[in-house]
Protein backbone atom coordinates (compact mmCIF):
# COMPACT_ATOMS: atom_id res chain seq x y z
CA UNK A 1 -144.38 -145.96 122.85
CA UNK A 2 -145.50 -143.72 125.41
CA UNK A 3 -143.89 -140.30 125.58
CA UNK A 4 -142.66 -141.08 129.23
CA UNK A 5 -141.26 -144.53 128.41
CA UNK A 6 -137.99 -145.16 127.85
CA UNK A 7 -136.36 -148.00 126.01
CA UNK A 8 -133.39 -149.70 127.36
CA UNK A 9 -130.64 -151.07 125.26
CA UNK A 10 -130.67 -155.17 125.46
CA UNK A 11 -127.96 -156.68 127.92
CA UNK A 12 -125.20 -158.13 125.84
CA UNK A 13 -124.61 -161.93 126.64
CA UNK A 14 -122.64 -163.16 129.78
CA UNK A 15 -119.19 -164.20 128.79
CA UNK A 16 -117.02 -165.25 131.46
CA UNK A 17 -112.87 -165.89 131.21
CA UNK A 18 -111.85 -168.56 132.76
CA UNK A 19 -108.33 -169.69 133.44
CA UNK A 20 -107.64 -173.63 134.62
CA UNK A 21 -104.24 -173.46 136.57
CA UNK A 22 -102.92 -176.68 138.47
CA UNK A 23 -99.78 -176.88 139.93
CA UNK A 24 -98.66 -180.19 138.80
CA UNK A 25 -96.93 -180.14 135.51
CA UNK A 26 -94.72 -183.45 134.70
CA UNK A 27 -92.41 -181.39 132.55
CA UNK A 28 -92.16 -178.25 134.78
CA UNK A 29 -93.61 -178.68 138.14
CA UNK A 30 -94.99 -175.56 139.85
CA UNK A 31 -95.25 -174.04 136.23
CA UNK A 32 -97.49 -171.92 136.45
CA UNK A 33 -95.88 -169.95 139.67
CA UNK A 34 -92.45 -169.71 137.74
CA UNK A 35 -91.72 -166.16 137.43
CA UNK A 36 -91.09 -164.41 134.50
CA UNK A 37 -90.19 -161.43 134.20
CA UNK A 38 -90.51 -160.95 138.62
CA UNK A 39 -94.03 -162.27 138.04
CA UNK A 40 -95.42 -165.35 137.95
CA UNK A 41 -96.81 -166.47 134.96
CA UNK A 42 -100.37 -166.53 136.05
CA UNK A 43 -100.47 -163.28 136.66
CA UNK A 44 -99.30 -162.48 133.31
CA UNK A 45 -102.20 -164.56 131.90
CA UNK A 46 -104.79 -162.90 134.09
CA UNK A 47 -103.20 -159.15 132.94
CA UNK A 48 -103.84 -160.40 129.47
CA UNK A 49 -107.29 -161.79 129.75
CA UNK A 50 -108.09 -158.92 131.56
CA UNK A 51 -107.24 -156.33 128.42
CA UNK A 52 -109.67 -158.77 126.45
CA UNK A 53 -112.57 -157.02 125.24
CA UNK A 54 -116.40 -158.62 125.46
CA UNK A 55 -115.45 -160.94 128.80
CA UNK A 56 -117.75 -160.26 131.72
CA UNK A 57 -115.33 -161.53 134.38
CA UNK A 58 -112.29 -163.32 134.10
CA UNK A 59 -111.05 -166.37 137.14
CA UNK A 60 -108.60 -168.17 137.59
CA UNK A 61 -109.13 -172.22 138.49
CA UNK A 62 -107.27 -174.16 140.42
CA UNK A 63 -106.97 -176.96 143.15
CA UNK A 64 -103.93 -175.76 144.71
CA UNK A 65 -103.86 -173.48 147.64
CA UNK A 66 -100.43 -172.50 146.38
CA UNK A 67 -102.04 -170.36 143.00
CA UNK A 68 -104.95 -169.28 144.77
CA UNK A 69 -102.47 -167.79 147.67
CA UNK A 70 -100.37 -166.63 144.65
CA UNK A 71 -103.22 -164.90 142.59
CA UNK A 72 -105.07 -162.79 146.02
CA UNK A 73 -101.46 -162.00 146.03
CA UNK A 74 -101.87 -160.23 142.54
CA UNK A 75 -105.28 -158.67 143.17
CA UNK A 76 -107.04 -161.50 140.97
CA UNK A 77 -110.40 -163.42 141.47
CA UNK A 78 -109.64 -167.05 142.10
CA UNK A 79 -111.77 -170.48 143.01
CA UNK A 80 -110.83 -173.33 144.40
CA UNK A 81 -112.23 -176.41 142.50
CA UNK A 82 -111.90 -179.95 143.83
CA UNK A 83 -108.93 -181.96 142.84
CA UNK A 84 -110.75 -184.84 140.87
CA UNK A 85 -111.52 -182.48 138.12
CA UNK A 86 -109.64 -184.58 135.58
CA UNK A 87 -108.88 -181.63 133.17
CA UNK A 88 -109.22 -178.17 132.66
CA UNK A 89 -113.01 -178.57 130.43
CA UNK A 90 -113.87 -180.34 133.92
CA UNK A 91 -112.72 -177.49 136.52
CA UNK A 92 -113.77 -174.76 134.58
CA UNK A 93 -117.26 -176.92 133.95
CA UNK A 94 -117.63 -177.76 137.66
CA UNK A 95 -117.26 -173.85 138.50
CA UNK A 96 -119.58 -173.50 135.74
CA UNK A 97 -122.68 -174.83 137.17
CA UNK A 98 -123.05 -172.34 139.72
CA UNK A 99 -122.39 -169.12 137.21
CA UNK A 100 -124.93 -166.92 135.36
CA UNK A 101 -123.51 -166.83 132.20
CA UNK A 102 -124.18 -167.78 128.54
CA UNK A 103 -121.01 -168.33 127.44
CA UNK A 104 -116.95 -169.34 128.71
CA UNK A 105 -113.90 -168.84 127.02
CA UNK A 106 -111.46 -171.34 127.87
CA UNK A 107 -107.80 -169.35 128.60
CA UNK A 108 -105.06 -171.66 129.30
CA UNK A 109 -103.12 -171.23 132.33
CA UNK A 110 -99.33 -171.34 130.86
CA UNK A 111 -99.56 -169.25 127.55
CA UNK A 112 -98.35 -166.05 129.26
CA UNK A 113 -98.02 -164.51 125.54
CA UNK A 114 -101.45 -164.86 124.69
CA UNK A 115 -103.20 -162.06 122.32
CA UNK A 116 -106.00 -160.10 124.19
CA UNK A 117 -107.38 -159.47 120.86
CA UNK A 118 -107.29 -163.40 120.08
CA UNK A 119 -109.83 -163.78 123.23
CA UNK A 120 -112.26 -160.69 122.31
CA UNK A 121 -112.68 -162.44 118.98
CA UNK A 122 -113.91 -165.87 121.26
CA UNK A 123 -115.82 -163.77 123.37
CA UNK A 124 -117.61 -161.50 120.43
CA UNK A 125 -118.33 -164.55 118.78
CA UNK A 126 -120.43 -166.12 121.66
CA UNK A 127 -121.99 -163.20 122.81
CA UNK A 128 -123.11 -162.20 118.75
CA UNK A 129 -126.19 -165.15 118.90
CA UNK A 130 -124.38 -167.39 116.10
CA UNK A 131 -125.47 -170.83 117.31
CA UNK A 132 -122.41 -172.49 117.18
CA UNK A 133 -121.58 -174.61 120.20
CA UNK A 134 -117.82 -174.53 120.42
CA UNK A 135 -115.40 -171.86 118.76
CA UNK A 136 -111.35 -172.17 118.47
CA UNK A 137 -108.69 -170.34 116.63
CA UNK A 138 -106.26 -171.73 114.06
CA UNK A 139 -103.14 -170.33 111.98
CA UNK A 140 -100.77 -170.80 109.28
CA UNK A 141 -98.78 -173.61 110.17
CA UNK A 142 -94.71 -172.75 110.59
CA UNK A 143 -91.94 -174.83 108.46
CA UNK A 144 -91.68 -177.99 110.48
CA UNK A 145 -95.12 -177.94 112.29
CA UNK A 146 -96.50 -180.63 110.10
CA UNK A 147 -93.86 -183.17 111.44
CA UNK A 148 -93.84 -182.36 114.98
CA UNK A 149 -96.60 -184.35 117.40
CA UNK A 150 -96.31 -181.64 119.42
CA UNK A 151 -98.02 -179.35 117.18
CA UNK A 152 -101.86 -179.76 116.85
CA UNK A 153 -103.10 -179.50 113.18
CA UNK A 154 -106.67 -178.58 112.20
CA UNK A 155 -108.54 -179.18 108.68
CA UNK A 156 -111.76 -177.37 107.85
CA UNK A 157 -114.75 -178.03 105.60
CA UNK A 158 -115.49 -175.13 103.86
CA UNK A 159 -117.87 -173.52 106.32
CA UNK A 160 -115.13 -173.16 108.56
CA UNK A 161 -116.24 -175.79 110.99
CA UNK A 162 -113.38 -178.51 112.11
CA UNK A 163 -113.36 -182.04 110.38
CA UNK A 164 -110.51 -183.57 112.41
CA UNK A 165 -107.81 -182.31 114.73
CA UNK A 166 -104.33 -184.86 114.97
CA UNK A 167 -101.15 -184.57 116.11
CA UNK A 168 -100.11 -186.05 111.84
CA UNK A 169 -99.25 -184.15 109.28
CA UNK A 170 -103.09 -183.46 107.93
CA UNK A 171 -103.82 -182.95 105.30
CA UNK A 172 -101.71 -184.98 103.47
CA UNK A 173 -100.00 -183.31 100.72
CA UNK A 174 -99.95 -185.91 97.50
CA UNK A 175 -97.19 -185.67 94.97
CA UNK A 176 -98.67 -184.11 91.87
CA UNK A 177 -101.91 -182.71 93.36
CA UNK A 178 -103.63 -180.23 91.28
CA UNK A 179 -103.65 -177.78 94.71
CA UNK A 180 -102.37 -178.29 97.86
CA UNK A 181 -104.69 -176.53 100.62
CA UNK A 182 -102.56 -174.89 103.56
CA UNK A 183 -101.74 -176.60 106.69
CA UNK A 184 -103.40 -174.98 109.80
CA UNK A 185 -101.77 -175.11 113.63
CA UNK A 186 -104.90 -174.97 116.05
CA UNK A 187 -104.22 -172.67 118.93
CA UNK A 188 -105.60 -174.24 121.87
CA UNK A 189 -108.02 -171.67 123.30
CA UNK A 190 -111.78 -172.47 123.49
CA UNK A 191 -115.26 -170.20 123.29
CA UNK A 192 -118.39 -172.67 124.44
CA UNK A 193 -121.67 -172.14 125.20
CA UNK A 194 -122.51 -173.08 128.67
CA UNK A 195 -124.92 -175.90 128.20
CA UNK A 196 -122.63 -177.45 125.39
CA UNK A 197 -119.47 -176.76 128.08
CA UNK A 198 -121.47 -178.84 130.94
CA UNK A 199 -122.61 -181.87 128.43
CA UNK A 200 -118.94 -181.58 126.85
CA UNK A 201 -117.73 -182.86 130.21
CA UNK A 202 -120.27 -185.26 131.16
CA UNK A 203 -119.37 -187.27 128.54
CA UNK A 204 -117.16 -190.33 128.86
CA UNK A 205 -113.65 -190.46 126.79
CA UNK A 206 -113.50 -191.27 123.25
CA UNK A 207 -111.71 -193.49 120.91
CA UNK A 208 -110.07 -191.09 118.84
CA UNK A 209 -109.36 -188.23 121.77
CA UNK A 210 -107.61 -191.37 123.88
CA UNK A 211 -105.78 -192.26 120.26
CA UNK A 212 -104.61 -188.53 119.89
CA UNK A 213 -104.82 -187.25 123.46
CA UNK A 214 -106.79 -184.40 122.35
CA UNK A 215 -109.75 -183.62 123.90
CA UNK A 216 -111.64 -181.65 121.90
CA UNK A 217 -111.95 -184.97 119.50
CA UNK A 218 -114.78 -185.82 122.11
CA UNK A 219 -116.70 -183.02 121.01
CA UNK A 220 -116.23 -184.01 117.29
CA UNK A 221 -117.23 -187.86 117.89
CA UNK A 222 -120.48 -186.86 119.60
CA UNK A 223 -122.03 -184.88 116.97
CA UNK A 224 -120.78 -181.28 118.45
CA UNK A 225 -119.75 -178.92 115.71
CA UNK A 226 -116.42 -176.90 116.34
CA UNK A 227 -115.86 -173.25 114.36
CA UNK A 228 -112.87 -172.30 113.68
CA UNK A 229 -111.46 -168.66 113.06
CA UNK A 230 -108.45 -167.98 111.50
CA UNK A 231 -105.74 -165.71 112.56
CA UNK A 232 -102.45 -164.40 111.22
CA UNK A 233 -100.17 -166.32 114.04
CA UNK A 234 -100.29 -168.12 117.52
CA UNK A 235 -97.97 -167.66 120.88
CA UNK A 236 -95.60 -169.91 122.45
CA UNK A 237 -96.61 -171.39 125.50
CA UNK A 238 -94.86 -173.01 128.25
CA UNK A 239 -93.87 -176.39 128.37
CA UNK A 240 -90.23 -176.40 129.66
CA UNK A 241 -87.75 -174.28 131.18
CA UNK A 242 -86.29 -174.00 127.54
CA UNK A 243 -89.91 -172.90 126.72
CA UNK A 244 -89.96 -170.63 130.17
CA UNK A 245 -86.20 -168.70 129.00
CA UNK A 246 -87.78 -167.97 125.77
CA UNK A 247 -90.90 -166.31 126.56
CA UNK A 248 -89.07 -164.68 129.30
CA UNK A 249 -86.38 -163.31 126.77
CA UNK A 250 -89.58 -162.17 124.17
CA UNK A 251 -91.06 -160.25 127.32
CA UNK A 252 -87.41 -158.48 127.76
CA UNK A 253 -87.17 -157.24 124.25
């Protein structure tokens, strides 16, 4: 090199946050505006994805004038996305096409609870260069999580990648089994790579996503591989107001 040059260190990879928010909710209307705490729970989202470390930006998503009034309110970035987008994969992925980045971590709206340091692992993952199209997290399932529909179980092959994803008890734990692998609660937050975020959502519905009502089944029956990374424990999100008390009673203490 010559003695005047200077080497400069290689941009790290574009991750963006993003944060799907619609007002509608069938079990709690206007969730996502409910306060907690004096706050609505956006902005508690946004302050939490905004302590991540390795995101580029973080935005919020909606098609509601309501949240996008609510989060300028807050001092957050917000886009308005139009209000066929079916799903949150298909308003982040619409808002998608027009960003420079390499890589989108999928932050749901109503988890106001949500680790920072869960969504620096996402975004460290896609910005290290692995390959892998899609990452999510998954942890110890709790005593009863097995049983309840609610509760999303994950198994694994043993490179880590996700086999299946149901709403049953998987796996199934045999009487007399020589060993009985652990039962794993997926925690719904999503790292893809761009390109595999945009085909993710061109794709039509699938047998076994309409079966479970799980969406990320549409990535398994078309051939692209989920990673999993394991973590010691999840958050509650919000569902109801039962849901709502809780979390706000957890922020309190």
């Amino acid at each position: 090199m010559h003695p005047s040059a200077t080497s400069r260190p290689t941009p790290e990879p574009r991750v963006i946050g993003a944060i799907p928010a619609r007002y509608g909710s069938t079990r709690l209307p206007g969730k996502v505006l409910r306060e907690i705490a004096g706050r609505p729970m956006i902005e508690h989202v946004w302050e939490r994805a905004r302590r991540a470390e390795g995101l580029s930006a973080v935005t919020v998503l909606t098609d509601d004038e309501r949240v996008a009034e609510a989060v300028a309110a807050f001092g957050g970035t917000v886009e308005l996305t139009p209000a066929h987008c079916a799903s949150g994969t298909d308003r982040i992925a619409w808002a998608a096409r027009r960003w420079e980045a390499e890589g989108v971590v999928n932050i749901q709206g109503d988890e106001p609870l949500i680790d920072p340091a869960a969504i620096s692992r996402l975004a460290r993952h896609l910005a290290a260069g692995t390959g892998d199209a899609m990452v999510t997290l998954a942890a110890p399932a709790a005593p009863g999580d097995l049983e309840n529909p609610d509760v999303v179980k994950v198994v694994t092959g043993v490179d880590g990648r996700a086999l299946y994803f149901s709403r049953a008890p998987i796996p199934h734990r045999r009487a007399g089994a020589d060993s009985r692998p652990a039962a794993l609660r997926h925690i719904g937050i999503y790292g893809y790579r761009r390109d595999t975020l945009l085909r993710l959502a061109a794709l039509e519905r699938t047998p076994l996503e309409r079966a479970e009502s799980l969406e990320q089944l549409r990535a398994l029956e078309n051939g692209i591989d989920i990673r999993v990374l394991f973590v010691e424990s999840g958050w509650p999100g919000v569902d109801t107001m039962d849901d709502l008390e809780a979390v706000e009673r957890l922020l309190a203490r």
